[in-house]
PDB file of N, CA and C in Angstrom:
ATOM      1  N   UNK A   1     -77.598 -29.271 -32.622  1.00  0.00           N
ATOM      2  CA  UNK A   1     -76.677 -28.366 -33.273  1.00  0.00           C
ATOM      3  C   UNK A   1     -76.599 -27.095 -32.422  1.00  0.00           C
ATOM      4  N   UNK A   2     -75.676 -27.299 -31.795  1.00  0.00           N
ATOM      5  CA  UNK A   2     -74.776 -25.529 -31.368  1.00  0.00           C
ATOM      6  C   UNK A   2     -75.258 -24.359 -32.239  1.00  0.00           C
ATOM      7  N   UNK A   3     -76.460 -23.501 -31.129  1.00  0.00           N
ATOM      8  CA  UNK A   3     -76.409 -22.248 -32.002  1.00  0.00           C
ATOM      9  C   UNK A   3     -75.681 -20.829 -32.009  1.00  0.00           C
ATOM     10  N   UNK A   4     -75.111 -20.504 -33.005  1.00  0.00           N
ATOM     11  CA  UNK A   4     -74.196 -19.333 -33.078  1.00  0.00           C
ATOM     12  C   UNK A   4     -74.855 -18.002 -32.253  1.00  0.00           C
ATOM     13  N   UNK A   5     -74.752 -17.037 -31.630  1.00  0.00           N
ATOM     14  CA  UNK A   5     -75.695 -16.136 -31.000  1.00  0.00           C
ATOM     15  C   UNK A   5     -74.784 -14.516 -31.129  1.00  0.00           C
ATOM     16  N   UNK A   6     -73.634 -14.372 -31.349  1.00  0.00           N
ATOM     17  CA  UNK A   6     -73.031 -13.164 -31.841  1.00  0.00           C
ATOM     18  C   UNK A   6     -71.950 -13.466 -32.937  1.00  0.00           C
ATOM     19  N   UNK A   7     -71.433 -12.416 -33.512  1.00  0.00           N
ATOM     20  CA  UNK A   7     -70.492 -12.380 -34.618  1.00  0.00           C
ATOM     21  C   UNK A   7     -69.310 -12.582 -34.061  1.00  0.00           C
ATOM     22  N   UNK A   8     -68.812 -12.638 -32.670  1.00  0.00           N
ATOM     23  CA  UNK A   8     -67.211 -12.737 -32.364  1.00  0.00           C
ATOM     24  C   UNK A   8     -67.424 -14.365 -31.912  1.00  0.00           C
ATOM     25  N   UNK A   9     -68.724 -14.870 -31.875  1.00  0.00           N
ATOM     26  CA  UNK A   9     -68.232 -16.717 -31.480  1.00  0.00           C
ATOM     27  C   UNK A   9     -68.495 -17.075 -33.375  1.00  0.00           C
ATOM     28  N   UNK A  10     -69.133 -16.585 -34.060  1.00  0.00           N
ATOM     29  CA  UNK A  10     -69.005 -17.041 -35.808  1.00  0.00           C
ATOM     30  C   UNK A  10     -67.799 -16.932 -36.128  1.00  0.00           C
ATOM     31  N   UNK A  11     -66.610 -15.573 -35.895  1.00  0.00           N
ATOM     32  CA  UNK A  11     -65.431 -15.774 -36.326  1.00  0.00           C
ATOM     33  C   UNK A  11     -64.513 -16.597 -35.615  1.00  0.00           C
ATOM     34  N   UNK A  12     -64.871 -16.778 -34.608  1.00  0.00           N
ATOM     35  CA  UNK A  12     -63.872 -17.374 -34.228  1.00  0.00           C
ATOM     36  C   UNK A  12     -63.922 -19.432 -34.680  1.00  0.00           C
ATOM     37  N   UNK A  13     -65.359 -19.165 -34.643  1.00  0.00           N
ATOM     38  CA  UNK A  13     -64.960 -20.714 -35.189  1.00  0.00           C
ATOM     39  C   UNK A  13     -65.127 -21.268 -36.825  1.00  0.00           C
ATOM     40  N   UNK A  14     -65.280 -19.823 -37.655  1.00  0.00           N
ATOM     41  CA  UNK A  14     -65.038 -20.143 -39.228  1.00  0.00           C
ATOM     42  C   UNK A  14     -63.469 -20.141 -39.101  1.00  0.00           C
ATOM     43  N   UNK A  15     -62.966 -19.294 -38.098  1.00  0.00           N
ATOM     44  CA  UNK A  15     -61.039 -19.316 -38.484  1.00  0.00           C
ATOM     45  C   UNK A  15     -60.950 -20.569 -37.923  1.00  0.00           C
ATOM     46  N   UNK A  16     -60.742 -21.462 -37.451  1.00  0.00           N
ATOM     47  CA  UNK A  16     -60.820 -22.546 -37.240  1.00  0.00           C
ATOM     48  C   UNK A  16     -60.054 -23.452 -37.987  1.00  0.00           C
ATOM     49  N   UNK A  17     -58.899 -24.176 -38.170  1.00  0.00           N
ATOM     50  CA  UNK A  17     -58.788 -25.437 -38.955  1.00  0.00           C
ATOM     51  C   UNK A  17     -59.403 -26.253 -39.047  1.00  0.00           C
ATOM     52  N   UNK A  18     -60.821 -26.162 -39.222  1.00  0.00           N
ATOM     53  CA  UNK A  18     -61.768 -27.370 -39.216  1.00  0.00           C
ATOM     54  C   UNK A  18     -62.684 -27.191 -39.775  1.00  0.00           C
ATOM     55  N   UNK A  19     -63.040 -28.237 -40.904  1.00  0.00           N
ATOM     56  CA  UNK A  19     -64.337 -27.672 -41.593  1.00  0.00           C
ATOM     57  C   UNK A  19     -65.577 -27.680 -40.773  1.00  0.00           C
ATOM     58  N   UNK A  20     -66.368 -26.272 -40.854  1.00  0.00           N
ATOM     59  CA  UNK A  20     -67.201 -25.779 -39.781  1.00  0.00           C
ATOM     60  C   UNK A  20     -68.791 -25.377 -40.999  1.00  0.00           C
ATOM     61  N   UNK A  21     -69.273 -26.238 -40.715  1.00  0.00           N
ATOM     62  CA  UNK A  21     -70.860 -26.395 -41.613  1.00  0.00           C
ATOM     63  C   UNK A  21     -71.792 -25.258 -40.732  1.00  0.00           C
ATOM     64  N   UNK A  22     -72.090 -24.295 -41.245  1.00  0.00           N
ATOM     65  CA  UNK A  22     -73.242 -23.236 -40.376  1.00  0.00           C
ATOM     66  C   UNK A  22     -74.318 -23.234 -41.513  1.00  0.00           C
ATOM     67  N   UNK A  23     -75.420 -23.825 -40.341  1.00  0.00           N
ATOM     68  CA  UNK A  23     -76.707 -23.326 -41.111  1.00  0.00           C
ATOM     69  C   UNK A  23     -77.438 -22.230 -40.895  1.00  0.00           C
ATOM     70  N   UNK A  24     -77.611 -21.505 -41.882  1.00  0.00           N
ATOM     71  CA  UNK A  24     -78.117 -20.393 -41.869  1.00  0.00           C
ATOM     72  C   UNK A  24     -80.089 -20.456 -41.716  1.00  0.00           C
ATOM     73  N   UNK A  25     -80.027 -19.911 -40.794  1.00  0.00           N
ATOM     74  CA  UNK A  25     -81.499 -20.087 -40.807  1.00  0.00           C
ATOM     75  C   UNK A  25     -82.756 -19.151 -40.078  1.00  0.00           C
ATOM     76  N   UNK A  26     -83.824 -19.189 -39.646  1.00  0.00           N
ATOM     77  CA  UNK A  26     -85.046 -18.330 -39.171  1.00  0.00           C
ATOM     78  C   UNK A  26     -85.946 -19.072 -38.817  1.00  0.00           C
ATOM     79  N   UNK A  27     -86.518 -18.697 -37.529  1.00  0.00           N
ATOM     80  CA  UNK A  27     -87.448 -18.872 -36.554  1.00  0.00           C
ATOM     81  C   UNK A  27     -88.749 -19.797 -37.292  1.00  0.00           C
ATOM     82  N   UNK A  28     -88.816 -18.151 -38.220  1.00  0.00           N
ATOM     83  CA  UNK A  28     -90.426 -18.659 -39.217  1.00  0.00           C
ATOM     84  C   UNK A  28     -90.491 -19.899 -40.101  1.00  0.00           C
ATOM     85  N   UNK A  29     -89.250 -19.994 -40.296  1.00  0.00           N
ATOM     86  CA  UNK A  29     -88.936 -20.690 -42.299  1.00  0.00           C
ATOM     87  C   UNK A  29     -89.370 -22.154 -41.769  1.00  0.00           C
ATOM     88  N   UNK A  30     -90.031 -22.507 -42.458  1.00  0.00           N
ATOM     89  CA  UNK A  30     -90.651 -23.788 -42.884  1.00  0.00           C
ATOM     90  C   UNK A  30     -90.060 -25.002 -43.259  1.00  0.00           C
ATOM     91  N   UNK A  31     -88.870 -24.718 -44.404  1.00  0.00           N
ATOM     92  CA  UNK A  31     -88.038 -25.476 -44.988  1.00  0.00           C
ATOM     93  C   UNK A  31     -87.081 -25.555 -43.844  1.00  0.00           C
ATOM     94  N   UNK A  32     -86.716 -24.491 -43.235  1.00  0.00           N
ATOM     95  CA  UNK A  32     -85.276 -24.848 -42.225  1.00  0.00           C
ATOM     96  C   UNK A  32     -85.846 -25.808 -41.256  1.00  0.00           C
ATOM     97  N   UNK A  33     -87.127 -26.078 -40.606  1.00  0.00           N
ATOM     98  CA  UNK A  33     -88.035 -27.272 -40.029  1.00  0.00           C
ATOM     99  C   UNK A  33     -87.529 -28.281 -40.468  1.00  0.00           C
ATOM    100  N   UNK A  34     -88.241 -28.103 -41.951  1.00  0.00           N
ATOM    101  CA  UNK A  34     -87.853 -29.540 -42.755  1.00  0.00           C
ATOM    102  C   UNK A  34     -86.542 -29.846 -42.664  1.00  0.00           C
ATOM    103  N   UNK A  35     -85.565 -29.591 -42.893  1.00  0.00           N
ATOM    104  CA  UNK A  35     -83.834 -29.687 -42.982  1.00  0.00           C
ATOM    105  C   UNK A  35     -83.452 -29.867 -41.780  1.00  0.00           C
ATOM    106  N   UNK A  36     -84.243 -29.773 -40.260  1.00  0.00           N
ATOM    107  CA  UNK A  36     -83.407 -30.006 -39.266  1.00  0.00           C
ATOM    108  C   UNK A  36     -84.196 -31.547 -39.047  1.00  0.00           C
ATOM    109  N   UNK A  37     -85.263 -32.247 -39.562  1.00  0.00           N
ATOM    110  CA  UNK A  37     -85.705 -33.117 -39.227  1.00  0.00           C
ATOM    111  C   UNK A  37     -84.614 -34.525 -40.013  1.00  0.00           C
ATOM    112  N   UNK A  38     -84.147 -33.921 -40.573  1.00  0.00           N
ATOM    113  CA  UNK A  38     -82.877 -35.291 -41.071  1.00  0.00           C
ATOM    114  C   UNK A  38     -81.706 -34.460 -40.878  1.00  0.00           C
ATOM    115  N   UNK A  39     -81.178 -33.212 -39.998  1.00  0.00           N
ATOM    116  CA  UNK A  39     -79.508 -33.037 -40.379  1.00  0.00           C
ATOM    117  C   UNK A  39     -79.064 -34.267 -39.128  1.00  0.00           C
ATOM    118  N   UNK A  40     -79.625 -34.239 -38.326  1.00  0.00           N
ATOM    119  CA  UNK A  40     -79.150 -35.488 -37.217  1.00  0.00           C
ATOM    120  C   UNK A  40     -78.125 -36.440 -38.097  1.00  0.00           C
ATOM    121  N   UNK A  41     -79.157 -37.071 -38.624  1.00  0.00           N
ATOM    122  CA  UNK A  41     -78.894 -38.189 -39.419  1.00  0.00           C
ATOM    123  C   UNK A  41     -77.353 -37.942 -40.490  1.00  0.00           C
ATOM    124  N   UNK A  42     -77.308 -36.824 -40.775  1.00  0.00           N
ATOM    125  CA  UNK A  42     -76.643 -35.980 -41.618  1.00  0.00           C
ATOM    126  C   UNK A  42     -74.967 -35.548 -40.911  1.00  0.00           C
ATOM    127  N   UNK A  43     -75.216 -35.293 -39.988  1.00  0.00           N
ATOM    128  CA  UNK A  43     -74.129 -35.119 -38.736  1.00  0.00           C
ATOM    129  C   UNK A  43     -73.568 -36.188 -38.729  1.00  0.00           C
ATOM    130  N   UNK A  44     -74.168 -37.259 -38.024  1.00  0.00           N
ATOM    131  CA  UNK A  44     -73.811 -38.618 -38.003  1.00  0.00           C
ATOM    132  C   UNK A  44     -72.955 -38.684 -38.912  1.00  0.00           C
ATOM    133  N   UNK A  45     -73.089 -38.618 -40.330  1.00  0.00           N
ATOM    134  CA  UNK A  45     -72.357 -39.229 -41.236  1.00  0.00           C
ATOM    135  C   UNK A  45     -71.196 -37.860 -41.877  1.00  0.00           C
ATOM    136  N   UNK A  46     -70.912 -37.415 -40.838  1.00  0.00           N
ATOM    137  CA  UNK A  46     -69.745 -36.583 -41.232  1.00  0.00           C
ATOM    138  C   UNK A  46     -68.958 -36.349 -39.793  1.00  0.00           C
ATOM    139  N   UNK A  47     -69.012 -37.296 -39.396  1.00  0.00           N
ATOM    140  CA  UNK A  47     -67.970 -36.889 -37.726  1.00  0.00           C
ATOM    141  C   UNK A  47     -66.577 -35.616 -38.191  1.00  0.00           C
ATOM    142  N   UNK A  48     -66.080 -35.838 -39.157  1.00  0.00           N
ATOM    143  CA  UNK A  48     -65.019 -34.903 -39.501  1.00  0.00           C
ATOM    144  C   UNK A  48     -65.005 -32.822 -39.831  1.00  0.00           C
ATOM    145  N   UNK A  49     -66.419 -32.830 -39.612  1.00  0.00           N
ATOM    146  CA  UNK A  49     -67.248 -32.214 -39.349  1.00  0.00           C
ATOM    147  C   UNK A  49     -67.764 -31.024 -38.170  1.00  0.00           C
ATOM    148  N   UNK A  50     -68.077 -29.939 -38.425  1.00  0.00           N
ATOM    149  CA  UNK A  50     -68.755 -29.477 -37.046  1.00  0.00           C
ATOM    150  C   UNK A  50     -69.503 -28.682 -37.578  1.00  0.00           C
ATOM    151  N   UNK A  51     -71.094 -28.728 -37.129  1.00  0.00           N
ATOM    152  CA  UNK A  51     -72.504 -28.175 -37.303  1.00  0.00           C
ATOM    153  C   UNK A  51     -72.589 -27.460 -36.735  1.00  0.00           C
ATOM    154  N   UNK A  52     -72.828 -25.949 -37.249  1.00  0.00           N
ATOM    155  CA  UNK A  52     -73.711 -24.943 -35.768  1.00  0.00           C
ATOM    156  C   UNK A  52     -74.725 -24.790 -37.088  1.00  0.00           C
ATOM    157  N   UNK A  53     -75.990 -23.764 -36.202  1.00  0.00           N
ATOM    158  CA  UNK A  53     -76.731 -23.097 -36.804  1.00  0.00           C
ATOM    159  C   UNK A  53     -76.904 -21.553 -36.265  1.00  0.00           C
ATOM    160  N   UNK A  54     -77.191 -20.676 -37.188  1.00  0.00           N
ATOM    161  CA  UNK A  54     -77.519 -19.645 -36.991  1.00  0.00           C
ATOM    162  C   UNK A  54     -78.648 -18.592 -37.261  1.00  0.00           C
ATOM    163  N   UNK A  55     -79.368 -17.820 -36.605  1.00  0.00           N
ATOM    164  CA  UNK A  55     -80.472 -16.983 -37.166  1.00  0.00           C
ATOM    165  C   UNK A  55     -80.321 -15.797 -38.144  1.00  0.00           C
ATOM    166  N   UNK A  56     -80.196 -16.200 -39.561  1.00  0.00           N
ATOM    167  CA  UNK A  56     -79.596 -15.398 -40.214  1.00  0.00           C
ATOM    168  C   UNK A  56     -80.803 -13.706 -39.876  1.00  0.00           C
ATOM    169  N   UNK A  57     -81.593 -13.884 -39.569  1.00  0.00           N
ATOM    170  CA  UNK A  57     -82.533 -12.428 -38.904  1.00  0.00           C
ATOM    171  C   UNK A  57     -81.818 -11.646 -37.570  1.00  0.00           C
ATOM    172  N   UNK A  58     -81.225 -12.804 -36.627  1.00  0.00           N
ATOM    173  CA  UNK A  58     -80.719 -11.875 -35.295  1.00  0.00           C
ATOM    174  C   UNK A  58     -79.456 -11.797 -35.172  1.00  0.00           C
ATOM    175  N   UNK A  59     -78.347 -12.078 -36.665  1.00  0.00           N
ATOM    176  CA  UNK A  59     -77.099 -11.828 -37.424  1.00  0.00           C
ATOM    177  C   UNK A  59     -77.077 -11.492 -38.596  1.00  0.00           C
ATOM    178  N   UNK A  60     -77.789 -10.436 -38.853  1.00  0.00           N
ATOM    179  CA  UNK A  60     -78.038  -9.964 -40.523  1.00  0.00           C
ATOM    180  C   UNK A  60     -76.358  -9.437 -40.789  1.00  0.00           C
ATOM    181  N   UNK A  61     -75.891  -8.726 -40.347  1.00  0.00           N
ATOM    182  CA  UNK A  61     -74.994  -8.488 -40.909  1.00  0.00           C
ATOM    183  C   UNK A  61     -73.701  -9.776 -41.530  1.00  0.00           C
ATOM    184  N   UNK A  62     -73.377 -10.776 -40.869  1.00  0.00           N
ATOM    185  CA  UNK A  62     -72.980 -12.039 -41.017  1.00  0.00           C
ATOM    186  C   UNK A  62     -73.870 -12.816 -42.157  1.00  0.00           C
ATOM    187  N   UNK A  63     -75.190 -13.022 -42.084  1.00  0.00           N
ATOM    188  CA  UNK A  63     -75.485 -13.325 -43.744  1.00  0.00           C
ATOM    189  C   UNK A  63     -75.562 -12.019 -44.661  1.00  0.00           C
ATOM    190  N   UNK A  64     -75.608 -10.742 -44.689  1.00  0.00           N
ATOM    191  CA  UNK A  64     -75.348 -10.558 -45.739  1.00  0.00           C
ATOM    192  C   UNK A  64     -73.783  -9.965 -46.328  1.00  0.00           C
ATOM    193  N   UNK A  65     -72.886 -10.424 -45.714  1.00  0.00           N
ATOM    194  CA  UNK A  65     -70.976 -10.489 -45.706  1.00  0.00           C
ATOM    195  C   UNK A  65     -71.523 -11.968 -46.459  1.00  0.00           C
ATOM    196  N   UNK A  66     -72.109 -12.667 -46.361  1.00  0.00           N
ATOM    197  CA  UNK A  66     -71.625 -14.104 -47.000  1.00  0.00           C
ATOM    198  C   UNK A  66     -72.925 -14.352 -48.021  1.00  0.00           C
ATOM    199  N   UNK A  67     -73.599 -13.471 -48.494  1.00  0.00           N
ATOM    200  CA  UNK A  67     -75.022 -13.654 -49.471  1.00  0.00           C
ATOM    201  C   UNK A  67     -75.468 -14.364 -49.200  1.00  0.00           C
ATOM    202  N   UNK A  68     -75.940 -14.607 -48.335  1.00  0.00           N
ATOM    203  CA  UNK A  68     -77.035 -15.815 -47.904  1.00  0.00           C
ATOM    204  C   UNK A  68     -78.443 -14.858 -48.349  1.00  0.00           C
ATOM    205  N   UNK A  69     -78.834 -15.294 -49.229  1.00  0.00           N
ATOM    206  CA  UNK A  69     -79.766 -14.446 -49.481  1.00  0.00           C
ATOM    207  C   UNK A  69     -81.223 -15.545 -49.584  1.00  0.00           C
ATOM    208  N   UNK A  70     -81.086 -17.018 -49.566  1.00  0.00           N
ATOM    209  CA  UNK A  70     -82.041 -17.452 -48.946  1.00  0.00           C
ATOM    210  C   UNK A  70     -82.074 -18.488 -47.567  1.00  0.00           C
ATOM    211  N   UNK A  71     -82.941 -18.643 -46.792  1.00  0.00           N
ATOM    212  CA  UNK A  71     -82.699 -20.161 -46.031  1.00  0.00           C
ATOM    213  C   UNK A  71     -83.879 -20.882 -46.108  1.00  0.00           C
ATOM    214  N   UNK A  72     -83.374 -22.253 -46.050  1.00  0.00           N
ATOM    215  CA  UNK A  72     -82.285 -22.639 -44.963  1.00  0.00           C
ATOM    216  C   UNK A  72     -80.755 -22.602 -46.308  1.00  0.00           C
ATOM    217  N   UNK A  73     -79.739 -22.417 -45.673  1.00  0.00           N
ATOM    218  CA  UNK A  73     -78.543 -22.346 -46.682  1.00  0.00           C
ATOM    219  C   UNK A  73     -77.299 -22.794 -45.755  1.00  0.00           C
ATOM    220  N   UNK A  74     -76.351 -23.542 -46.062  1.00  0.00           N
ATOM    221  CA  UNK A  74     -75.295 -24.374 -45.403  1.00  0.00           C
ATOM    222  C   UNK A  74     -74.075 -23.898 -45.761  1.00  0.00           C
ATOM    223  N   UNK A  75     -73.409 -22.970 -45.173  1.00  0.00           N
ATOM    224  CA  UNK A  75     -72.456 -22.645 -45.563  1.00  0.00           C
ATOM    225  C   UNK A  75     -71.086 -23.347 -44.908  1.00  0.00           C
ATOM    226  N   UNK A  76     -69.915 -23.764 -45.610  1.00  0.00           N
ATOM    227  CA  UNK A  76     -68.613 -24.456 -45.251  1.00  0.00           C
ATOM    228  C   UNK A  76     -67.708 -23.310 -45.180  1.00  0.00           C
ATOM    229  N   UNK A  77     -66.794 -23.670 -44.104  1.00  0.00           N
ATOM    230  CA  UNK A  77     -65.605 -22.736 -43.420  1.00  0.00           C
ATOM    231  C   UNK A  77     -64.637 -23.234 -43.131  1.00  0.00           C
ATOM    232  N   UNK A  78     -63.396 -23.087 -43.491  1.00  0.00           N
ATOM    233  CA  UNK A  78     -62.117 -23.218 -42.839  1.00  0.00           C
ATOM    234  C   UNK A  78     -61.298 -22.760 -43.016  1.00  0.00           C
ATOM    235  N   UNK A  79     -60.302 -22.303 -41.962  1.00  0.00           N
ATOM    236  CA  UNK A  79     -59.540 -21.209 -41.573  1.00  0.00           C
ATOM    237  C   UNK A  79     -59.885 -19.598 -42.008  1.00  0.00           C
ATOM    238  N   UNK A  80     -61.125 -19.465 -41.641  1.00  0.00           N
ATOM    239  CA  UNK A  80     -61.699 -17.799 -42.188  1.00  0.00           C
ATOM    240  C   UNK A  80     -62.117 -18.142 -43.221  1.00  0.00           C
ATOM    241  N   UNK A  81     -61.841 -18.644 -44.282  1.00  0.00           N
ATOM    242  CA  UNK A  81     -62.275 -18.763 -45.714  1.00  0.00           C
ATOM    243  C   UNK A  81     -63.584 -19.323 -45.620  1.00  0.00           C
ATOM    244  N   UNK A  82     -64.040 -18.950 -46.623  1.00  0.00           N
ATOM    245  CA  UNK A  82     -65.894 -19.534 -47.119  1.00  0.00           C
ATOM    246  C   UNK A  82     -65.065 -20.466 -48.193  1.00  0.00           C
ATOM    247  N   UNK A  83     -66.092 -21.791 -47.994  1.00  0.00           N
ATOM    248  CA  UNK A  83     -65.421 -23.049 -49.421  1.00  0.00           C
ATOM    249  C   UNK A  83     -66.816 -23.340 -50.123  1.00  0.00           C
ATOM    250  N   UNK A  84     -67.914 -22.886 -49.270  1.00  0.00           N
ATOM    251  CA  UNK A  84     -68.978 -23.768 -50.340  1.00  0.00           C
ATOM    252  C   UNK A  84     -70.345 -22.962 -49.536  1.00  0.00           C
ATOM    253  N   UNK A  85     -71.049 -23.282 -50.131  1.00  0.00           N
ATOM    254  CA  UNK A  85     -72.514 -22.120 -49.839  1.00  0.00           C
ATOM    255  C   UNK A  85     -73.108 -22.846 -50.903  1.00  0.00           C
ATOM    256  N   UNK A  86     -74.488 -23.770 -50.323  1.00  0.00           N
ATOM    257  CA  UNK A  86     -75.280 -24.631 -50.472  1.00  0.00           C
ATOM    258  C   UNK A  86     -76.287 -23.215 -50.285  1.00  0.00           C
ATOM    259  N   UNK A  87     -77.380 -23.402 -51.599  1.00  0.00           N
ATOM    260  CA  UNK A  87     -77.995 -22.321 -51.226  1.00  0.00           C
ATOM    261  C   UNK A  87     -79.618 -23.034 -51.300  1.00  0.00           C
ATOM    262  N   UNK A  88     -80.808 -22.273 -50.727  1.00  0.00           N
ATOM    263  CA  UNK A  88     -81.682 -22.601 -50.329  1.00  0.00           C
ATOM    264  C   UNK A  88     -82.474 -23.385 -51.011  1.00  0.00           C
ATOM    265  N   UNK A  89     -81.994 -23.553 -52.697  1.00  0.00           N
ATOM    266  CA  UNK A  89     -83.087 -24.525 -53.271  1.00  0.00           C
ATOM    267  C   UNK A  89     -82.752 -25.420 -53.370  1.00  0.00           C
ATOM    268  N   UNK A  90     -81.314 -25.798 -53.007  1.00  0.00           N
ATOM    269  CA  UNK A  90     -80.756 -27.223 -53.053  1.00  0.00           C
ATOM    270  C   UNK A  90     -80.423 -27.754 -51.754  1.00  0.00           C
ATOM    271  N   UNK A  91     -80.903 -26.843 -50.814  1.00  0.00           N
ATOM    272  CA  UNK A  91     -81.283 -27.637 -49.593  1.00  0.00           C
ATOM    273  C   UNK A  91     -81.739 -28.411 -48.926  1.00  0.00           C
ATOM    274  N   UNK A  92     -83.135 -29.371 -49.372  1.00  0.00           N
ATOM    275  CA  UNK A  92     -84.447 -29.523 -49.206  1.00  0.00           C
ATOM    276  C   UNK A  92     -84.454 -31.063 -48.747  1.00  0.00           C
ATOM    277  N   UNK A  93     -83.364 -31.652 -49.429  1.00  0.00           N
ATOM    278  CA  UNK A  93     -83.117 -33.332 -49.138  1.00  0.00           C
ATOM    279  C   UNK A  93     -82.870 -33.554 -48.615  1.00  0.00           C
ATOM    280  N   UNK A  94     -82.414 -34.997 -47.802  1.00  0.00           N
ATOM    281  CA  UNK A  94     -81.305 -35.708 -47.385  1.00  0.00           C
ATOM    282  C   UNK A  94     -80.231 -35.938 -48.467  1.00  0.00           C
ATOM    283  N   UNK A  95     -80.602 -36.252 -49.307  1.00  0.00           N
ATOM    284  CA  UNK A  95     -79.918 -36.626 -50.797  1.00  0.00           C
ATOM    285  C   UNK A  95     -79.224 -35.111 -51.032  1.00  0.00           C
ATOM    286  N   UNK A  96     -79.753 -34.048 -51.522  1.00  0.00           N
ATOM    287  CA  UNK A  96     -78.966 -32.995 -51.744  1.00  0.00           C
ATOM    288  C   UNK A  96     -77.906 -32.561 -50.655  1.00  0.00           C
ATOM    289  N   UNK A  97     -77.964 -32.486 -49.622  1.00  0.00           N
ATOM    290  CA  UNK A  97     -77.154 -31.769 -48.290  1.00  0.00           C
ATOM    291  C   UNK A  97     -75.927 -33.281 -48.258  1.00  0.00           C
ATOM    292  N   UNK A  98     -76.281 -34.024 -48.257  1.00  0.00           N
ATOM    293  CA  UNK A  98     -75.223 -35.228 -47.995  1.00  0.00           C
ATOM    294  C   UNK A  98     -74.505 -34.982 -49.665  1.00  0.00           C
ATOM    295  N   UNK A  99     -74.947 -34.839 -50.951  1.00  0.00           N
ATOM    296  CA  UNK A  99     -73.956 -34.855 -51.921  1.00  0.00           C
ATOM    297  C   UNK A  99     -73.278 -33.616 -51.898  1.00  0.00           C
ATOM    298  N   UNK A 100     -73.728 -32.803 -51.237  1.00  0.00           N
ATOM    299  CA  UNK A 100     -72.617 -31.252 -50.954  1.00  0.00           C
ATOM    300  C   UNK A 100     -71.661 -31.329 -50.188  1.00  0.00           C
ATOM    301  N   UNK A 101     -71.657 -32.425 -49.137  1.00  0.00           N
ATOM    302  CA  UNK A 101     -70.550 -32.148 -48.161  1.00  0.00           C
ATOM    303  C   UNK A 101     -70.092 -33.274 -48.384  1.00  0.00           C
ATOM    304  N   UNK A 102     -70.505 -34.442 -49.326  1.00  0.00           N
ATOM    305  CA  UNK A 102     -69.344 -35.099 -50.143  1.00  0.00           C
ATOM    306  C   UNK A 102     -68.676 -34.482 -50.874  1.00  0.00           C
ATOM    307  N   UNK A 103     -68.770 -33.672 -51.881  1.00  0.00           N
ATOM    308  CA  UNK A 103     -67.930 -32.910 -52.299  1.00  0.00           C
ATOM    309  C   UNK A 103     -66.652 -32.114 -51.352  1.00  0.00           C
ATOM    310  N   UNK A 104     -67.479 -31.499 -50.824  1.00  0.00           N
ATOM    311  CA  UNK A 104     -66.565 -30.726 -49.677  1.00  0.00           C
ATOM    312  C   UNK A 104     -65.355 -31.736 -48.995  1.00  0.00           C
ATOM    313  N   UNK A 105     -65.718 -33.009 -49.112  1.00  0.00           N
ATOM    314  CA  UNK A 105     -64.711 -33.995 -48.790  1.00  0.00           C
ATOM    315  C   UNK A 105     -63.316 -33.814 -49.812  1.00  0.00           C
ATOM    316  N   UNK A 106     -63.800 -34.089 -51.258  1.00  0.00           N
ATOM    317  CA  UNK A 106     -63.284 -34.000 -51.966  1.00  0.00           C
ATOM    318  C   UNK A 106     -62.305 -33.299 -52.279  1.00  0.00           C
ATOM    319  N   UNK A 107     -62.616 -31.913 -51.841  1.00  0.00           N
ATOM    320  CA  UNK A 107     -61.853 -30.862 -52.026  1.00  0.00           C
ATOM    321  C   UNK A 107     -60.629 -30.575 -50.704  1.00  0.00           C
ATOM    322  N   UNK A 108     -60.634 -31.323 -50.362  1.00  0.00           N
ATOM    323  CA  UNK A 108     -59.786 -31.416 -48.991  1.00  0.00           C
ATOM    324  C   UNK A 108     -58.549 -31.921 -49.291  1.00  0.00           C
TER     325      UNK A 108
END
């Protein structure tokens, strides 16, 4: 996963016509470990899709414009707009993260 590293490559690819999945995340966090050891798998099954991640600590201002107030947290984008913000306690699965961005299908 492509990591985000300033605020002018985040906007430019939340404006995007494409739904754009950013995980919000930190160096330390434990759980964001856990969550990158199956998003592979997770990717895979959304080719329609595009994954970055980001250090919500060395882009504070970018999580807190979008309340990310825990991680790991998955936020959905397209064309500038925020559509969905998966937040850190329903992060934790394979099962939870794959029924969120089925939805996100849905809504398309």
């Amino acid at each position: 996963m492509e990591r985000i590293t300033t605020q002018q490559q985040y906007e430019e690819l939340i404006g995007r016509d494409v739904l754009t999945v950013i995980k919000f995340d930190a160096t330390w966090c434990p759980d964001c470990k856990t969550l990158d050891k199956f998003m592979g798998g997770i990717i895979e099954q959304h080719p329609d899709k595009e994954f970055y991640a980001l250090d919500a600590e060395q882009l504070l201002p970018v999580a807190e414009a979008n309340q990310v107030r825990g991680i790991p947290s998955l936020l959905v984008f397209k064309g500038g707009e925020k559509l969905a913000h998966l937040h850190s306690k329903y992060a934790k699965t394979p099962t939870q993260v794959s029924e969120y961005l089925e939805t996100m299908e849905s809504k398309q």
